[in-house]
C-alpha atoms as a PDB file:
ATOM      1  CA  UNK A   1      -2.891  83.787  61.374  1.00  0.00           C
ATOM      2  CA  UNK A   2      -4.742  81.074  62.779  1.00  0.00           C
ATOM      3  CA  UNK A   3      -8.482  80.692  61.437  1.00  0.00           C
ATOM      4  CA  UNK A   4     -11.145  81.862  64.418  1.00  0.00           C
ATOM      5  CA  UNK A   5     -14.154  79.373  64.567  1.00  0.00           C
ATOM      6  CA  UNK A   6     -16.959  79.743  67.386  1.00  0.00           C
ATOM      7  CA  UNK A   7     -20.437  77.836  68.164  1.00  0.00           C
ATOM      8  CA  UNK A   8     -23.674  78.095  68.341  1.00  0.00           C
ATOM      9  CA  UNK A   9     -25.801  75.534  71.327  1.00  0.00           C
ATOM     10  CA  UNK A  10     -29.517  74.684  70.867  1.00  0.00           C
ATOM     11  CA  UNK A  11     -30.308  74.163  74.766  1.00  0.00           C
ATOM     12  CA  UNK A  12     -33.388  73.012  73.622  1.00  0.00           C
ATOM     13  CA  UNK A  13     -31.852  70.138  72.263  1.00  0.00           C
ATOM     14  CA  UNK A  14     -28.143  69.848  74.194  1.00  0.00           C
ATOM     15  CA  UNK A  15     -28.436  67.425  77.180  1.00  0.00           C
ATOM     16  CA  UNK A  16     -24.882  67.807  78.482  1.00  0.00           C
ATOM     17  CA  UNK A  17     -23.810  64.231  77.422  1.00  0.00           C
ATOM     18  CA  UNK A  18     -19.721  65.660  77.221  1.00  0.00           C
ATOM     19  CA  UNK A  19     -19.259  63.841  73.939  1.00  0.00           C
ATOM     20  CA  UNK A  20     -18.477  67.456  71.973  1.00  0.00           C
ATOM     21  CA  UNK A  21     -16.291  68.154  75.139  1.00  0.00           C
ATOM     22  CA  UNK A  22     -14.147  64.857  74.705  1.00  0.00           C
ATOM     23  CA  UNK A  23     -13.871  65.260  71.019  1.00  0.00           C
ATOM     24  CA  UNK A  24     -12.583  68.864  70.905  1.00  0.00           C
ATOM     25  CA  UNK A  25      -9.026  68.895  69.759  1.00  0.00           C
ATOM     26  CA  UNK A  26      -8.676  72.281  70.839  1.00  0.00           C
ATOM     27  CA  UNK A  27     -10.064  71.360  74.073  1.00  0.00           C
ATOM     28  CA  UNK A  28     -12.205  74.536  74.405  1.00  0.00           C
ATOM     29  CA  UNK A  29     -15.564  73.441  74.964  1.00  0.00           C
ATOM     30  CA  UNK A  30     -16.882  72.316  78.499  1.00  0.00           C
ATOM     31  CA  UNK A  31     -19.892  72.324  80.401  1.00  0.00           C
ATOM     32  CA  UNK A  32     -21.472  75.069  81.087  1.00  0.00           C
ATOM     33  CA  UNK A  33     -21.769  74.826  85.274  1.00  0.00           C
ATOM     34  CA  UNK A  34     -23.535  78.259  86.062  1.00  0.00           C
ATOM     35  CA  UNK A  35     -25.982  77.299  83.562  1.00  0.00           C
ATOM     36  CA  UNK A  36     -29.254  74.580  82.953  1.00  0.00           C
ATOM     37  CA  UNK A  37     -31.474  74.235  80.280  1.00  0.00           C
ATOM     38  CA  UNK A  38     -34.795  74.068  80.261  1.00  0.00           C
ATOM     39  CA  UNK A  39     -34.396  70.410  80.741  1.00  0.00           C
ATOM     40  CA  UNK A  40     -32.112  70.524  83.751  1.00  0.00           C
ATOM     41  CA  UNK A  41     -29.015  69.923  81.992  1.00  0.00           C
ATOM     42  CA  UNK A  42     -25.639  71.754  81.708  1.00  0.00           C
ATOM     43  CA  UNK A  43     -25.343  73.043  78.506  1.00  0.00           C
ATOM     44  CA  UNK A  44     -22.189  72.771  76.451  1.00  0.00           C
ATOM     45  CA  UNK A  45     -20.156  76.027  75.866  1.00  0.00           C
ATOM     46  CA  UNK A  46     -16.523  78.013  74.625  1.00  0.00           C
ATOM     47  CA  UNK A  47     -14.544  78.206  77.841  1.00  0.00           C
ATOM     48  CA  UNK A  48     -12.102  80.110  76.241  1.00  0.00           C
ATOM     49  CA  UNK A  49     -11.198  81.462  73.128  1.00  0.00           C
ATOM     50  CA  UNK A  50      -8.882  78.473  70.674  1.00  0.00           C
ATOM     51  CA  UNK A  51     -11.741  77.061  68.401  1.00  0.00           C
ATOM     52  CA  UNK A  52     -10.957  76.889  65.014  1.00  0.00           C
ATOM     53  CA  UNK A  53     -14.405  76.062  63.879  1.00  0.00           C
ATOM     54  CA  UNK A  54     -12.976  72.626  62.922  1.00  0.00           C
ATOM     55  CA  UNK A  55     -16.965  71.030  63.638  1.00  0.00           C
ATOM     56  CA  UNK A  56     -15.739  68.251  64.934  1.00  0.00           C
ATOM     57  CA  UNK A  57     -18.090  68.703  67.985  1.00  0.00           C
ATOM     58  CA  UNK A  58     -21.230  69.268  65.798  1.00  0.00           C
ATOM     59  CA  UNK A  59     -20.468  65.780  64.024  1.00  0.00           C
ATOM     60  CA  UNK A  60     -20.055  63.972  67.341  1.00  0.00           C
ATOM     61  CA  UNK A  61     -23.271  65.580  68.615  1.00  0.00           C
ATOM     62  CA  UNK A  62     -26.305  62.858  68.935  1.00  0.00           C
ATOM     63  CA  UNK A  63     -28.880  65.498  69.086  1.00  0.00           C
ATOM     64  CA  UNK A  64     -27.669  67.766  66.446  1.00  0.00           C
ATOM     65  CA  UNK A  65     -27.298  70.973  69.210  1.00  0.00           C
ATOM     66  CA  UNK A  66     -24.233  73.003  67.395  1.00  0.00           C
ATOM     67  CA  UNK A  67     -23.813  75.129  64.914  1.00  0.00           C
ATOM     68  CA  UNK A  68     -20.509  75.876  63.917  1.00  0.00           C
ATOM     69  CA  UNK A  69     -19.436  79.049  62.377  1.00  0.00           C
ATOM     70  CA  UNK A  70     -15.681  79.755  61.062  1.00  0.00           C
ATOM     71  CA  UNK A  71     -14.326  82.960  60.095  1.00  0.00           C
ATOM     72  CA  UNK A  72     -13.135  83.403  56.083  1.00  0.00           C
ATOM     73  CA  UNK A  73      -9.741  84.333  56.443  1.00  0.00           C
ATOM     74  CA  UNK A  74      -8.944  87.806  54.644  1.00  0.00           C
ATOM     75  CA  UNK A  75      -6.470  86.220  52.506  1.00  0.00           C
ATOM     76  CA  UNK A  76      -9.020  84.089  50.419  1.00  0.00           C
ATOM     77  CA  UNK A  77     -11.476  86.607  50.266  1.00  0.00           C
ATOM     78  CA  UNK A  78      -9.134  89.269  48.300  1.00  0.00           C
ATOM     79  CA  UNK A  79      -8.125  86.231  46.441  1.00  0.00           C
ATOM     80  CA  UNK A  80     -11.756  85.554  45.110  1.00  0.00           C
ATOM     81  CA  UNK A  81     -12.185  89.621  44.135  1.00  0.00           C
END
């Protein structure tokens, strides 16, 4: 079972620069086109379901706009009980 990961985007601080797009290896972020912050930019987004929560876009992010979460697999939590 792969592990499910998903973001989070500050569009207060997100100014659509791509680089979290380009760095994606699961290539499921883009740009967000039916969508602008509140300073006029497109914000980044999950186009689809695939992320893995690997935070490779939240490292790559200048401005510090995602959050990553990832989902504990089932398997490691009956492991820790």
């Amino acid at each position: 079972m792969p592990v499910k990961g998903w973001i989070e985007v500050d569009d207060l601080y997100c100014k659509g620069c791509e680089l979290c797009v380009q760095a994606c290896p699961q290539h499921v972020l883009a740009l967000n086109p039916d969508r602008l912050t509140s300073k006029g930019y497109h914000p980044a987004y999950l186009h689809r379901e695939g992320c893995t929560g690997c935070a490779i876009c939240a490292l790559v992010c200048p401005e510090a706009a995602l959050t990553v979460y990832r989902e504990t697999p089932q398997r490691a939590l009956r492991a820790a009980a």
